[in-house]
N, C-alpha and C. Protein backbone atom coordinates (compact mmCIF):
# COMPACT_ATOMS: atom_id res chain seq x y z
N UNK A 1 49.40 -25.83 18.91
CA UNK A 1 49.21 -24.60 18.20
C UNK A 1 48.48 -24.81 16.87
N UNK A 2 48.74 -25.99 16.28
CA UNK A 2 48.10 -26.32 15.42
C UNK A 2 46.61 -26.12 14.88
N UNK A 3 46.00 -26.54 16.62
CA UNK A 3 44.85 -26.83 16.26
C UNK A 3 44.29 -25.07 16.69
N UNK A 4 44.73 -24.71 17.26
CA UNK A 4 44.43 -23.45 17.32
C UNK A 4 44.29 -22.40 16.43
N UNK A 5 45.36 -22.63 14.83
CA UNK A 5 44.91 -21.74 13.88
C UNK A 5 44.37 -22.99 12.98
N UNK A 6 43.63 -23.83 13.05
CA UNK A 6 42.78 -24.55 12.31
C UNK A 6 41.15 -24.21 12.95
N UNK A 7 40.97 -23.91 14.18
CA UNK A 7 39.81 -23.60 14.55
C UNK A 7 40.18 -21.74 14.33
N UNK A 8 41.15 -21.24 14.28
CA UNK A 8 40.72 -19.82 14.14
C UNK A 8 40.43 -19.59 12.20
N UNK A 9 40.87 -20.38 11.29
CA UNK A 9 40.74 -20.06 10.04
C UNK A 9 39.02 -20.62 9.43
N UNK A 10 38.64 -22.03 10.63
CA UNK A 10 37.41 -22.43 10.13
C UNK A 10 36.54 -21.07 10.62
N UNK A 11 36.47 -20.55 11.58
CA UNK A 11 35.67 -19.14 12.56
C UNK A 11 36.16 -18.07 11.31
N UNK A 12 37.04 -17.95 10.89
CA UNK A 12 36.69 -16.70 10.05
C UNK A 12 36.51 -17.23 8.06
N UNK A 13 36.53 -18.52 8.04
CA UNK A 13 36.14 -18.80 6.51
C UNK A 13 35.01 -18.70 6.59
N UNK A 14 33.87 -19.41 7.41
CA UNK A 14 32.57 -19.14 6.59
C UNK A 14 32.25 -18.11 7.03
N UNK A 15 32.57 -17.70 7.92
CA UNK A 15 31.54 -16.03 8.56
C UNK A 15 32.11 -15.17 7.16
N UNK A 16 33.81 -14.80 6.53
CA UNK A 16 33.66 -14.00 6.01
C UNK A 16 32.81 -14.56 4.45
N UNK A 17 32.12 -15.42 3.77
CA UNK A 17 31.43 -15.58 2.82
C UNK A 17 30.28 -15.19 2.74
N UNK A 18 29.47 -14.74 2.01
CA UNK A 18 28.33 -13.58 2.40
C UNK A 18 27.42 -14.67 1.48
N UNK A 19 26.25 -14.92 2.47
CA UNK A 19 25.36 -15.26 2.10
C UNK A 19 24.05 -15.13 1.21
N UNK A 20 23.94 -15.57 0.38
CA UNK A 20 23.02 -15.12 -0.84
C UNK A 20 21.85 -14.93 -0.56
N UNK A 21 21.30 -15.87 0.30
CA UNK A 21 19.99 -15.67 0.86
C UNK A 21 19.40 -14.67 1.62
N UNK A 22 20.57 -14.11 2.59
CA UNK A 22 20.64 -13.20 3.17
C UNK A 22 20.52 -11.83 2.48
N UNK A 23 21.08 -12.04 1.59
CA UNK A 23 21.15 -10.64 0.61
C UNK A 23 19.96 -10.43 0.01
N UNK A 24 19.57 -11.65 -0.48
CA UNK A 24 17.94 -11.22 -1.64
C UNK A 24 16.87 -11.16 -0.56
N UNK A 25 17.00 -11.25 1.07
CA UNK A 25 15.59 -10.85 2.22
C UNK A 25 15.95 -9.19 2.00
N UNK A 26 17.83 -9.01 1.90
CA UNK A 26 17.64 -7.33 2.59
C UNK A 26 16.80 -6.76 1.14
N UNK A 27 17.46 -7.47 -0.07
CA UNK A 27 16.86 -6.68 -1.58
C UNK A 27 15.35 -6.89 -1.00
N UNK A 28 14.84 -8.30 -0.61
CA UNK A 28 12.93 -8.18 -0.85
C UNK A 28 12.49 -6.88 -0.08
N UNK A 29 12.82 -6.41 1.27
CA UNK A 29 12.49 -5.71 1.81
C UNK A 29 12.36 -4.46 1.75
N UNK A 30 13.57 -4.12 1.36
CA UNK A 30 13.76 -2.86 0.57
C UNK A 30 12.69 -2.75 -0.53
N UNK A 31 12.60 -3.52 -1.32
CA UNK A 31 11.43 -3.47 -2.77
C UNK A 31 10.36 -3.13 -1.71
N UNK A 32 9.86 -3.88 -0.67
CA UNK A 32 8.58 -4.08 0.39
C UNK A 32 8.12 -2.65 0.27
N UNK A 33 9.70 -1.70 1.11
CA UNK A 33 9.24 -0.44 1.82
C UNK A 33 9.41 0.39 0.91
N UNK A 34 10.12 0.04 -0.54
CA UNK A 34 9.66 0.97 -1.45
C UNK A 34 7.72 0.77 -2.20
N UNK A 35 7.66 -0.21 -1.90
CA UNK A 35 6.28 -0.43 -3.06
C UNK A 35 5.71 -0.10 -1.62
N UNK A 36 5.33 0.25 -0.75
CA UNK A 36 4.81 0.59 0.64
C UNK A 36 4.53 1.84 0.61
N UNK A 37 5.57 2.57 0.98
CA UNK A 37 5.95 4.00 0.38
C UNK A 37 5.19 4.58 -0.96
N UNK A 38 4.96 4.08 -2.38
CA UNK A 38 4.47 4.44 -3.19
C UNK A 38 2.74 3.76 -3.13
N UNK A 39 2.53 2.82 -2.36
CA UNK A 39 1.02 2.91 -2.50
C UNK A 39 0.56 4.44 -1.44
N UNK A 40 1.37 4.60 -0.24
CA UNK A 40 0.83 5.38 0.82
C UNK A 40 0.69 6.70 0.03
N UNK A 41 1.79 6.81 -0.76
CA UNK A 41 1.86 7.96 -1.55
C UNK A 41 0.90 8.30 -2.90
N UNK A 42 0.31 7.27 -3.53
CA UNK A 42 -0.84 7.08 -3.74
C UNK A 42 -2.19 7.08 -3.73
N UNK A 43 -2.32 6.70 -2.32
CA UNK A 43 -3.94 6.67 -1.79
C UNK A 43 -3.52 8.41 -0.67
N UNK A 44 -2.41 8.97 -0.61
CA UNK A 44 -2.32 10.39 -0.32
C UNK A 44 -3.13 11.26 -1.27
N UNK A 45 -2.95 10.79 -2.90
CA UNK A 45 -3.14 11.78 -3.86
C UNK A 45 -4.89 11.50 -4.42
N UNK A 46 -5.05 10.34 -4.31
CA UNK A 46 -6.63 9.81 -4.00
C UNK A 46 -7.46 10.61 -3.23
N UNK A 47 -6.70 10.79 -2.07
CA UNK A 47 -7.74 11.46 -0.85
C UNK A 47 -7.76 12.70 -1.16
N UNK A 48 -6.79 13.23 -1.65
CA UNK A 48 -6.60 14.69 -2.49
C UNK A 48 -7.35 14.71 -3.49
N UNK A 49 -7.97 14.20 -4.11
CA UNK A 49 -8.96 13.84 -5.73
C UNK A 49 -9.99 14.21 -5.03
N UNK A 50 -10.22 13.11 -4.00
CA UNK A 50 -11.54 12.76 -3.91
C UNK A 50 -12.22 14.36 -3.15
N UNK A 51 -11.22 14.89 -2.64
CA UNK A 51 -11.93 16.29 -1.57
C UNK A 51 -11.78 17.45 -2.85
N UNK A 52 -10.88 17.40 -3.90
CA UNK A 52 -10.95 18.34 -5.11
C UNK A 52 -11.92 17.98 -5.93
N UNK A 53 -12.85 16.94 -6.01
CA UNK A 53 -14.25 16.14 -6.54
C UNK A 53 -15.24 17.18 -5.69
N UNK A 54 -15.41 16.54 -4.74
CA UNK A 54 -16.36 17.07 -3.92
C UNK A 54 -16.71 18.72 -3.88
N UNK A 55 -15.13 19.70 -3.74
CA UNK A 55 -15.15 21.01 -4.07
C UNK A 55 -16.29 21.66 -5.55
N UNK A 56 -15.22 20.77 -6.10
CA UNK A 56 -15.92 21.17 -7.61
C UNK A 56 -17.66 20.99 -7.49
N UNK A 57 -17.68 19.84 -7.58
CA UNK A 57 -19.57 19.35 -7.18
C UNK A 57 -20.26 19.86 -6.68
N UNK A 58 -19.91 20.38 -5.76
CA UNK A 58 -20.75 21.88 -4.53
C UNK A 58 -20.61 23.06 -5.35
N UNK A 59 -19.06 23.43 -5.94
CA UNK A 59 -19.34 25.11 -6.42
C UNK A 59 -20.30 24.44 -7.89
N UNK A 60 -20.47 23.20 -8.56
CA UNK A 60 -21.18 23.72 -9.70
C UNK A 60 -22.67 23.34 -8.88
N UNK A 61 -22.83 22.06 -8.45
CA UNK A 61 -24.21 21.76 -8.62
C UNK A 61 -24.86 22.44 -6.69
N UNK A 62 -24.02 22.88 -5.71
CA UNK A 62 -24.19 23.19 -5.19
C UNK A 62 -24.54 22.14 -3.35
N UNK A 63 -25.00 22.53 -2.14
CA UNK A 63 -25.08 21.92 -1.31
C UNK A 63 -26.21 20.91 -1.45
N UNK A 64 -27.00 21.75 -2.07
CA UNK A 64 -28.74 20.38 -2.02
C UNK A 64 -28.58 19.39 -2.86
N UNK A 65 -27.84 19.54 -3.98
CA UNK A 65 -27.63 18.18 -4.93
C UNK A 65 -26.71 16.93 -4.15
N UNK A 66 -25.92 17.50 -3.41
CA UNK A 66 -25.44 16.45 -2.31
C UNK A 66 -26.25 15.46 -1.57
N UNK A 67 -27.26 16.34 -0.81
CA UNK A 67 -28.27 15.31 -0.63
C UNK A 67 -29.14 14.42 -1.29
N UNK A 68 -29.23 15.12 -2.32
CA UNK A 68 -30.72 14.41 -3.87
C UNK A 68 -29.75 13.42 -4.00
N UNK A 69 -28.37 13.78 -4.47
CA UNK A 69 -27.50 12.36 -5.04
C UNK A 69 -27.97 10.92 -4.02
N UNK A 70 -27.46 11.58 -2.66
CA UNK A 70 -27.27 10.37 -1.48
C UNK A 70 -28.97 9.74 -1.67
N UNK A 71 -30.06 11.04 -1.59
CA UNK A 71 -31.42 10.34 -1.86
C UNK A 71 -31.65 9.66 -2.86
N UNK A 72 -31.09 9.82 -4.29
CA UNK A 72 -31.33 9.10 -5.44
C UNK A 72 -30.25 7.55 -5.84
N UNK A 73 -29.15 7.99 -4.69
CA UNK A 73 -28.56 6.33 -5.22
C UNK A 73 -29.03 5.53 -3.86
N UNK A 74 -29.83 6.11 -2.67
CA UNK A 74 -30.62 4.53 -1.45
C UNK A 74 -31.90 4.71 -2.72
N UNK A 75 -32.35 5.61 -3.25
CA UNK A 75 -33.65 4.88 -3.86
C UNK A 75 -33.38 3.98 -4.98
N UNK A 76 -32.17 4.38 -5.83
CA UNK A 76 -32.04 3.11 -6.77
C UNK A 76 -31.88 1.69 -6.36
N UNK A 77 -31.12 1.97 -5.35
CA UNK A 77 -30.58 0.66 -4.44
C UNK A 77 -31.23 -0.49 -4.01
N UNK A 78 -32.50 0.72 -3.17
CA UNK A 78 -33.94 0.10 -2.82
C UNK A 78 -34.88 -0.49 -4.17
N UNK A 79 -34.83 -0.06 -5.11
CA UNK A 79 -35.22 -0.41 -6.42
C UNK A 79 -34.72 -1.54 -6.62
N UNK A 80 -33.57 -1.55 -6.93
CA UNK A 80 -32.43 -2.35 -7.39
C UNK A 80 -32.81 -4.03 -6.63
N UNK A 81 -32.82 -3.97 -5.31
CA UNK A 81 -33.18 -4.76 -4.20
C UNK A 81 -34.40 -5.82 -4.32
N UNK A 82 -35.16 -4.71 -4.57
CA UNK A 82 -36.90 -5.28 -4.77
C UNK A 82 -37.21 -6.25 -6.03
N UNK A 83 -36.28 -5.66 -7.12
CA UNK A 83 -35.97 -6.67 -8.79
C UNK A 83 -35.39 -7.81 -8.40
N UNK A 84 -34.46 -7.55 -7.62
CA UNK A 84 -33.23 -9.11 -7.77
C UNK A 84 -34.49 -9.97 -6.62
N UNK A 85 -34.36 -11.35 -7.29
CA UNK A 85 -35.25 -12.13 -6.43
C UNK A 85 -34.71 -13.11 -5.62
């Protein structure tokens, strides 16, 4: 009988001691899916900028300056290109 509550006290000493290592993966993770969560929530409010940019740009400068822009930054580009040697 002896050995029977010597193997039942070793089975529940270390299982009930809570492992440290174990604890700071569940804390990293948690931090993970919070800093996860706040970039997604982030580049949400970005994509929201960037289409309230664009709104604005059309009602002031209108639809054709859209294109002149796209035409005037390949011609700088092309400029730009031809200098660097």
């Amino acid at each position: 009988m002896q050995l029977v509550m010597r193997q039942s006290r070793a089975d529940t000493g270390p299982a009930s001691v809570t492992n440290p290592a174990s604890a700071d993966v569940g804390a990293l993770l948690a931090r993970v899916t919070a800093a996860e969560a706040e970039r997604d929530a982030a580049l949400a409010e970005i994509d929201k900028l960037h289409v309230l940019i664009k709104q604005l740009q059309r009602a002031q400068f209108g639809r054709r300056s859209e294109s002149s822009i796209r035409t005037n930054s390949a011609s700088r580009l092309r400029i730009r290109n031809r200098a660097t040697p």
